[in-house]
N, C-alpha and C. Protein backbone atom coordinates (compact mmCIF):
# COMPACT_ATOMS: atom_id res chain seq x y z
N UNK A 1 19.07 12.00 -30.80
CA UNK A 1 19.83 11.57 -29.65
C UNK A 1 21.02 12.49 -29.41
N UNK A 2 21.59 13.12 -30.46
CA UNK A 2 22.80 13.54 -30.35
C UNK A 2 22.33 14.98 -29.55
N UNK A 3 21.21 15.70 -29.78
CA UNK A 3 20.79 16.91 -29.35
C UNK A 3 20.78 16.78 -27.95
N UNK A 4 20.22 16.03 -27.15
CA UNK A 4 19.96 15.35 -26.03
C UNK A 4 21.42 15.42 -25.12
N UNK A 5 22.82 14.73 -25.80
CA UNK A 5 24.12 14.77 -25.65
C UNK A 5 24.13 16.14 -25.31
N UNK A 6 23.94 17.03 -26.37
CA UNK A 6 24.35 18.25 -26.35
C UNK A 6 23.92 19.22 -25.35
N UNK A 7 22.23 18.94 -25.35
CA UNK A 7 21.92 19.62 -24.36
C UNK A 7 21.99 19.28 -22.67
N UNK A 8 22.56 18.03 -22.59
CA UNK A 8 22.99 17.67 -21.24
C UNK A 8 24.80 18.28 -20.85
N UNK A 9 25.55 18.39 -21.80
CA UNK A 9 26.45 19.19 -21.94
C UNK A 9 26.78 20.53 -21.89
N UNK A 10 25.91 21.08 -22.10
CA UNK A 10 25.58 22.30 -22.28
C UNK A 10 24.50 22.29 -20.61
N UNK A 11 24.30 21.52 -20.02
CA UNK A 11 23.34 21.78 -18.98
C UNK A 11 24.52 21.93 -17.48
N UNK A 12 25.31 20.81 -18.06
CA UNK A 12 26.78 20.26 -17.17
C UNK A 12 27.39 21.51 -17.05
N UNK A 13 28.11 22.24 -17.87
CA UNK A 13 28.50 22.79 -18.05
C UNK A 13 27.95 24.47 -17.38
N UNK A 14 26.60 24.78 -18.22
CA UNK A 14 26.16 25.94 -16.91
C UNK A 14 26.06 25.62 -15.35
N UNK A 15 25.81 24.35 -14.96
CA UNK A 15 25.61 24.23 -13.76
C UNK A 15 27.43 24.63 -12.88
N UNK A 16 28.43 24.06 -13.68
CA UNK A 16 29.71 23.96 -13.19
C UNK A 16 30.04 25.15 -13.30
N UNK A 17 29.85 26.62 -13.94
CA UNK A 17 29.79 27.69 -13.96
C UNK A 17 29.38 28.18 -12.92
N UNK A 18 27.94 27.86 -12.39
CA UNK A 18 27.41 28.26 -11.49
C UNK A 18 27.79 28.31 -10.32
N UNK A 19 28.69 27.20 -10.40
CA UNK A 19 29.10 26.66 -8.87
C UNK A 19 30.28 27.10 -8.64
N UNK A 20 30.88 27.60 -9.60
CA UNK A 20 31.99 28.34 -9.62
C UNK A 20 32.16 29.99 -9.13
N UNK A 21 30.87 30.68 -9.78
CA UNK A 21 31.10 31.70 -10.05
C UNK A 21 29.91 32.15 -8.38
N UNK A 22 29.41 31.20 -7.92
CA UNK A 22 28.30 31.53 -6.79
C UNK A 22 28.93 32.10 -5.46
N UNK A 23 28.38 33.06 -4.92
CA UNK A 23 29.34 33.57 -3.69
C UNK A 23 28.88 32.52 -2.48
N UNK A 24 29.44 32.91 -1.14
CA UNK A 24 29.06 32.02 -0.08
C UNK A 24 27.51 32.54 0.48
N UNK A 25 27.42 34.18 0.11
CA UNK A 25 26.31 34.24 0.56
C UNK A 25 25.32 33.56 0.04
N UNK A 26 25.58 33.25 -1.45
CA UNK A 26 24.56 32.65 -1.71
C UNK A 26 24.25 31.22 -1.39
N UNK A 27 25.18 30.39 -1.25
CA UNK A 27 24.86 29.19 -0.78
C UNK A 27 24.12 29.42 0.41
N UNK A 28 24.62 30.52 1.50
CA UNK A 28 23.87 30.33 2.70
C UNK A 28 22.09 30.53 2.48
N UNK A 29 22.42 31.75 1.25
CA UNK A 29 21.19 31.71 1.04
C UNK A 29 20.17 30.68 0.55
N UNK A 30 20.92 29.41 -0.45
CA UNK A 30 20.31 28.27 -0.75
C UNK A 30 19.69 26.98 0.58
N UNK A 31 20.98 27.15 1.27
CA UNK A 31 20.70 26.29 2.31
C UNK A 31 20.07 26.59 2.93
N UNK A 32 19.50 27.78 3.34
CA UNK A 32 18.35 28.63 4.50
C UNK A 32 16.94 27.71 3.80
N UNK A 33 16.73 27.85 2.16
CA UNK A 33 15.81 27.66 1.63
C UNK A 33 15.73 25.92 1.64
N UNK A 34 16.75 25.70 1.48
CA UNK A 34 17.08 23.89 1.34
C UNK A 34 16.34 23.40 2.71
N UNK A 35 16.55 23.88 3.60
CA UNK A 35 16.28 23.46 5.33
C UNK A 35 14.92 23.93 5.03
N UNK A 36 14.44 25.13 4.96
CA UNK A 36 13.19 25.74 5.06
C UNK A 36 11.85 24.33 4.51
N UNK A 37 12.49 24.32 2.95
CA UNK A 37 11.58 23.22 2.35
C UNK A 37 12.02 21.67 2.99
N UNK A 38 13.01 21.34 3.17
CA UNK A 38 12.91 19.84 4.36
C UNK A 38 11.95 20.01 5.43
N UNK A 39 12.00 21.36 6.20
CA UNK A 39 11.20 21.36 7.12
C UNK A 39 9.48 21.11 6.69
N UNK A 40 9.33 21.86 5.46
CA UNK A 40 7.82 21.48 4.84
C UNK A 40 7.40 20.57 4.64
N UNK A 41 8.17 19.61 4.23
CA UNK A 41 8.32 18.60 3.99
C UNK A 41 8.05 17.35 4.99
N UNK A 42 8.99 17.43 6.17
CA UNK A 42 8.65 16.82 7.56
C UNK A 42 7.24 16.90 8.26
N UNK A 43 6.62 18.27 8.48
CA UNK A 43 5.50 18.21 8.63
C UNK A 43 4.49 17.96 7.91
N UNK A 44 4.52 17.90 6.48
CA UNK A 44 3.64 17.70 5.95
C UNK A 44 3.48 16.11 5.81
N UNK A 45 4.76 15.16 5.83
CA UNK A 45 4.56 13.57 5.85
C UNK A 45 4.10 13.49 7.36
N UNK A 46 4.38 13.99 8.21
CA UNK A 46 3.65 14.09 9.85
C UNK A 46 1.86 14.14 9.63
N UNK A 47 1.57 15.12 9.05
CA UNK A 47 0.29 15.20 8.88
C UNK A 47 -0.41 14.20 8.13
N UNK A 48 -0.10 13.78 6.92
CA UNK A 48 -0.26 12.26 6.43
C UNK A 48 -0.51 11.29 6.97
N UNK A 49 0.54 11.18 7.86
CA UNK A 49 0.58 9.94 8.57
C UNK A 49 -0.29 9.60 9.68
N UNK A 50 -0.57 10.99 10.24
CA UNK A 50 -1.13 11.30 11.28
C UNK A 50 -3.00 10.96 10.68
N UNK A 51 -3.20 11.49 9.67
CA UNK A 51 -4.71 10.96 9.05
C UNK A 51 -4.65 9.71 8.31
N UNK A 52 -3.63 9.09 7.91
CA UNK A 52 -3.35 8.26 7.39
C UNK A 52 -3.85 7.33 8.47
N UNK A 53 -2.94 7.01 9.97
CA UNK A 53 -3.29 6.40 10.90
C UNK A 53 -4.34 6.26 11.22
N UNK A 54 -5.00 7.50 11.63
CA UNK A 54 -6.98 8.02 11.86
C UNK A 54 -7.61 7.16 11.13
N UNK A 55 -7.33 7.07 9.66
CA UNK A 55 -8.16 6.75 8.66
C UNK A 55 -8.14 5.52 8.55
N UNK A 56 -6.66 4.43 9.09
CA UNK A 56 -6.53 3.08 9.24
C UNK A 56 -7.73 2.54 10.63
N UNK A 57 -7.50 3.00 11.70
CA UNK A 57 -8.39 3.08 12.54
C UNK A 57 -9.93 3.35 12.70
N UNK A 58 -10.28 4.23 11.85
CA UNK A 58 -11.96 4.35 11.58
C UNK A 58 -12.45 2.71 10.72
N UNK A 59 -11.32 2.24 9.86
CA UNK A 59 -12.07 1.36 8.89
C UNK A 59 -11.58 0.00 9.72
N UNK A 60 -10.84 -0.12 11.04
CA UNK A 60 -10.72 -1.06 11.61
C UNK A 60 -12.23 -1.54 12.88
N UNK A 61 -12.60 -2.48 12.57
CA UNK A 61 -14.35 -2.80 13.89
C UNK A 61 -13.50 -2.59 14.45
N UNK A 62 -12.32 -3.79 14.98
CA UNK A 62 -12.15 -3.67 16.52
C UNK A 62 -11.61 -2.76 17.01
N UNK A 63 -10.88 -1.77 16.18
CA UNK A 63 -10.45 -0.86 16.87
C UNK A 63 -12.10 0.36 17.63
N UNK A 64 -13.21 -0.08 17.27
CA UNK A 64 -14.23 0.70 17.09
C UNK A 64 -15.63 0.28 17.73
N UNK A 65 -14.78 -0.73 18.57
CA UNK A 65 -15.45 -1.61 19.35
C UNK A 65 -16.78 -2.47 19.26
N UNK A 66 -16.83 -2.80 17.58
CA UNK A 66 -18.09 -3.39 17.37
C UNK A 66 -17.66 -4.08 15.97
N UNK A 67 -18.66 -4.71 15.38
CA UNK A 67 -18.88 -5.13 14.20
C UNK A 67 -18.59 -4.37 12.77
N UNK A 68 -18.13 -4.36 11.73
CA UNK A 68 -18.62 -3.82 10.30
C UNK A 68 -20.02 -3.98 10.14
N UNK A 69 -20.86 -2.84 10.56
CA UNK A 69 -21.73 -3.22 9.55
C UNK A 69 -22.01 -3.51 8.33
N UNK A 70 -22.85 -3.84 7.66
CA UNK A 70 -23.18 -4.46 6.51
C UNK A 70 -23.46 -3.31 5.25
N UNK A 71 -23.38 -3.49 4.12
CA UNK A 71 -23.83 -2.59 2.97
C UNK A 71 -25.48 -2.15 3.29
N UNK A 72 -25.68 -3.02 3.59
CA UNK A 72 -27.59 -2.90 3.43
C UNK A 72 -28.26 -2.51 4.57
N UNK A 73 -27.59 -2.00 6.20
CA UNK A 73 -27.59 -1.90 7.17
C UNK A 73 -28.18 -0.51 7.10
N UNK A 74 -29.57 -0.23 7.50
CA UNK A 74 -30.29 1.12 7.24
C UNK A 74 -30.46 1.58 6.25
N UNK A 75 -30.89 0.50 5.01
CA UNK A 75 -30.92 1.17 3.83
C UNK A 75 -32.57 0.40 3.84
N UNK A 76 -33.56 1.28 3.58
CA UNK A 76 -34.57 0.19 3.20
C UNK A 76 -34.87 -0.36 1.70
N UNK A 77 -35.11 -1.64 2.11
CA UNK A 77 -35.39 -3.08 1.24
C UNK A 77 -35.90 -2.43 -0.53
N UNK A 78 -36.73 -1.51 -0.23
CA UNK A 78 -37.29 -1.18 -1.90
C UNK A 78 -35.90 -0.23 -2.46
N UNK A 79 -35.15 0.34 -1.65
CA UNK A 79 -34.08 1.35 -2.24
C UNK A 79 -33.11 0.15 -2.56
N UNK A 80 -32.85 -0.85 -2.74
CA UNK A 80 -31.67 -1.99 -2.87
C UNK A 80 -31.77 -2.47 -4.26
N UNK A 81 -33.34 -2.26 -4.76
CA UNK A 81 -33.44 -3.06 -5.86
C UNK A 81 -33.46 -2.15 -7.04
């Protein structure tokens, strides 16, 4: 447990360095990348959702204007058993 202490201390500690010693370009440069991956991010839960929806809709009848068919619906009788 105590290593754990240490190495979160030791983690604290480089990070507060970092943030110290980092120029502005580089933040701009972080934040270019920060936005870049939100943006990946946005479209990619867009696209999800977007087949996600599709995929709610195919397994809905009424949206599909008919019945569920059945498991056994075009399967013939000797292939069941």
């Amino acid at each position: 447990m105590e290593e754990w202490v240490e190495m979160n201390e030791g983690v604290r500690e480089a990070v507060g360095s970092m943030r110290v010693s980092m120029a502005w370009s580089d933040l701009a440069v972080l934040q270019g990348r920060w936005q870049a991956m939100a943006g990946m991010v946005e479209r990619t839960l867009a696209r999800l959702t977007s087949w996600f929806k599709s995929w709610l809709a195919g397994r809905n009848p009424s949206r599909r204007g008919g019945t569920q068919p059945s498991l056994s619906e075009g399967i013939p009788s000797d292939e069941l058993v």
